[in-house]
Protein backbone atom coordinates (compact mmCIF):
# COMPACT_ATOMS: atom_id res chain seq x y z
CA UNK A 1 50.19 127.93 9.42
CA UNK A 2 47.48 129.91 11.25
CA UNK A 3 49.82 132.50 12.63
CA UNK A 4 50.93 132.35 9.14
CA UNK A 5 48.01 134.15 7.55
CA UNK A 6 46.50 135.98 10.20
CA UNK A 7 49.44 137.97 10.65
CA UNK A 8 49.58 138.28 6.85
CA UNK A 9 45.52 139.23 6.77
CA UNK A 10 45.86 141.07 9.88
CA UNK A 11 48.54 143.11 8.07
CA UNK A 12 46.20 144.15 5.15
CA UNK A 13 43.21 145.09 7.25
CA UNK A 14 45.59 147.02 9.16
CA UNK A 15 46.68 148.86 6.32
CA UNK A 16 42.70 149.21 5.14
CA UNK A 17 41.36 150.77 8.46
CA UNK A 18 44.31 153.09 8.77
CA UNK A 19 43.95 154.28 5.90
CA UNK A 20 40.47 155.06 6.29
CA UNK A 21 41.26 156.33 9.05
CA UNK A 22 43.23 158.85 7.88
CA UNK A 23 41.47 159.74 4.84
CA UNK A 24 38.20 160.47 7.08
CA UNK A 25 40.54 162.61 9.29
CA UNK A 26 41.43 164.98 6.38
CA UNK A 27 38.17 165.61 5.55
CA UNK A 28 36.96 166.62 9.37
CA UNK A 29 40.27 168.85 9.75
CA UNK A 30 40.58 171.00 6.88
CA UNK A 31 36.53 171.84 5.75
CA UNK A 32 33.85 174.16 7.43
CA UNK A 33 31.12 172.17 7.02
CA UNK A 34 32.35 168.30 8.56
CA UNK A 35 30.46 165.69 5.84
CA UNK A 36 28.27 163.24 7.98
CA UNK A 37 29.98 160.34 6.38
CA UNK A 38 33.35 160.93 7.34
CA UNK A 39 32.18 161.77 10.79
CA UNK A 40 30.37 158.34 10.81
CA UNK A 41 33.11 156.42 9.62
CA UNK A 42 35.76 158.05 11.87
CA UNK A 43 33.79 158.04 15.43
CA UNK A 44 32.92 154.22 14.31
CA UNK A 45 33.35 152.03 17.39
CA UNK A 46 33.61 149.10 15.41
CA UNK A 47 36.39 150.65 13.33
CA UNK A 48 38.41 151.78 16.50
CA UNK A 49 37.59 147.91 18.32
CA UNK A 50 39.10 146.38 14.72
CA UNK A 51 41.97 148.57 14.75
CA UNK A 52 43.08 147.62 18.47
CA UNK A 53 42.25 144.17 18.32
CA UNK A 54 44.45 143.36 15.04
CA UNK A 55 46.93 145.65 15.72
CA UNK A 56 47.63 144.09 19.16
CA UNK A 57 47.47 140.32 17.95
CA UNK A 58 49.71 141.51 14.75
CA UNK A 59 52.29 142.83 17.07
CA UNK A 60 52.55 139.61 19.38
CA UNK A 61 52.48 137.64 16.38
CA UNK A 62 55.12 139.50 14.63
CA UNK A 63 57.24 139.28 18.34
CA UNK A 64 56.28 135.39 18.25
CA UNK A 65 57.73 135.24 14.80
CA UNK A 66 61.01 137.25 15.90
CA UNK A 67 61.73 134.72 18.33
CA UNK A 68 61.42 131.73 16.27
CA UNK A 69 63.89 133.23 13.80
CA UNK A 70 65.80 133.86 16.91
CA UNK A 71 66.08 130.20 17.33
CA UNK A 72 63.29 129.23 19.95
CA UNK A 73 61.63 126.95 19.21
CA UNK A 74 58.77 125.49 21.33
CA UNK A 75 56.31 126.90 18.96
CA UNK A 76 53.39 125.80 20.67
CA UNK A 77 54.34 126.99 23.74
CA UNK A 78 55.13 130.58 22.45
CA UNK A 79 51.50 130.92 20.15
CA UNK A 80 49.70 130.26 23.94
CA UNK A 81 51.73 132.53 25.75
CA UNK A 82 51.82 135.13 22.72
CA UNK A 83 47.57 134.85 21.98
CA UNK A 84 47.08 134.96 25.59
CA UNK A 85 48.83 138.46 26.27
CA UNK A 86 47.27 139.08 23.06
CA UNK A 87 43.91 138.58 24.60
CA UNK A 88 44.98 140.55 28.15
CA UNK A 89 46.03 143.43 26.45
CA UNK A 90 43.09 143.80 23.95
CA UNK A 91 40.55 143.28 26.41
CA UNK A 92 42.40 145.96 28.81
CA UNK A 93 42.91 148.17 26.00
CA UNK A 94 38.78 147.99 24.81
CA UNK A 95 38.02 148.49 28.14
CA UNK A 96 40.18 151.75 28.37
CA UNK A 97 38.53 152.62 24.89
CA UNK A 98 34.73 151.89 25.87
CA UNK A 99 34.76 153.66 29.40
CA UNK A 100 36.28 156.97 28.50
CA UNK A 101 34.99 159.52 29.31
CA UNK A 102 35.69 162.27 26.88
């Protein structure tokens, strides 16, 4: 039931953040002058650590879910394997994103 929801509230945030994502990046390409709060929002590092946190988890969830309709079913077994490459790959993927160098 967890799964469940996350991946259904995981979905929605994901939708949320892209989108302002996207809406800040249309202001910073096409004017002159860049407004401050579309620069703020955009270069937000808790934005970017939201957006690669839930979008990893949603996609091992969504795999985990795949596999059950597959017919697998140790359940259990697959949401421990599934949240722990979900935790290995954010944490790899935030620490590629925080020591940049650009």
């Amino acid at each position: 039931m967890f799964i469940w929801v996350f991946h259904r509230l995981s979905g929605l945030l994901l939708i949320l953040l892209l989108g302002l994502k996207f809406f800040t990046s249309f202001f910073l390409m096409t004017k002159a002058q860049k407004p401050d709060w579309a620069l703020v929002l955009h270069t937000n590092p808790l934005t970017d650590t939201f957006l690669i946190v839930l979008g990893v988890y949603h996609a091992f969830y969504g795999l985990r879910t795949v596999l059950i309709d597959l017919g697998l079913r140790k359940e259990k077994l697959l949401f421990w394997v599934f949240t722990g490459l979900g935790t290995a790959t954010s944490a790899a993927l935030l620490l590629i994103y925080f020591t940049r160098n650009y």
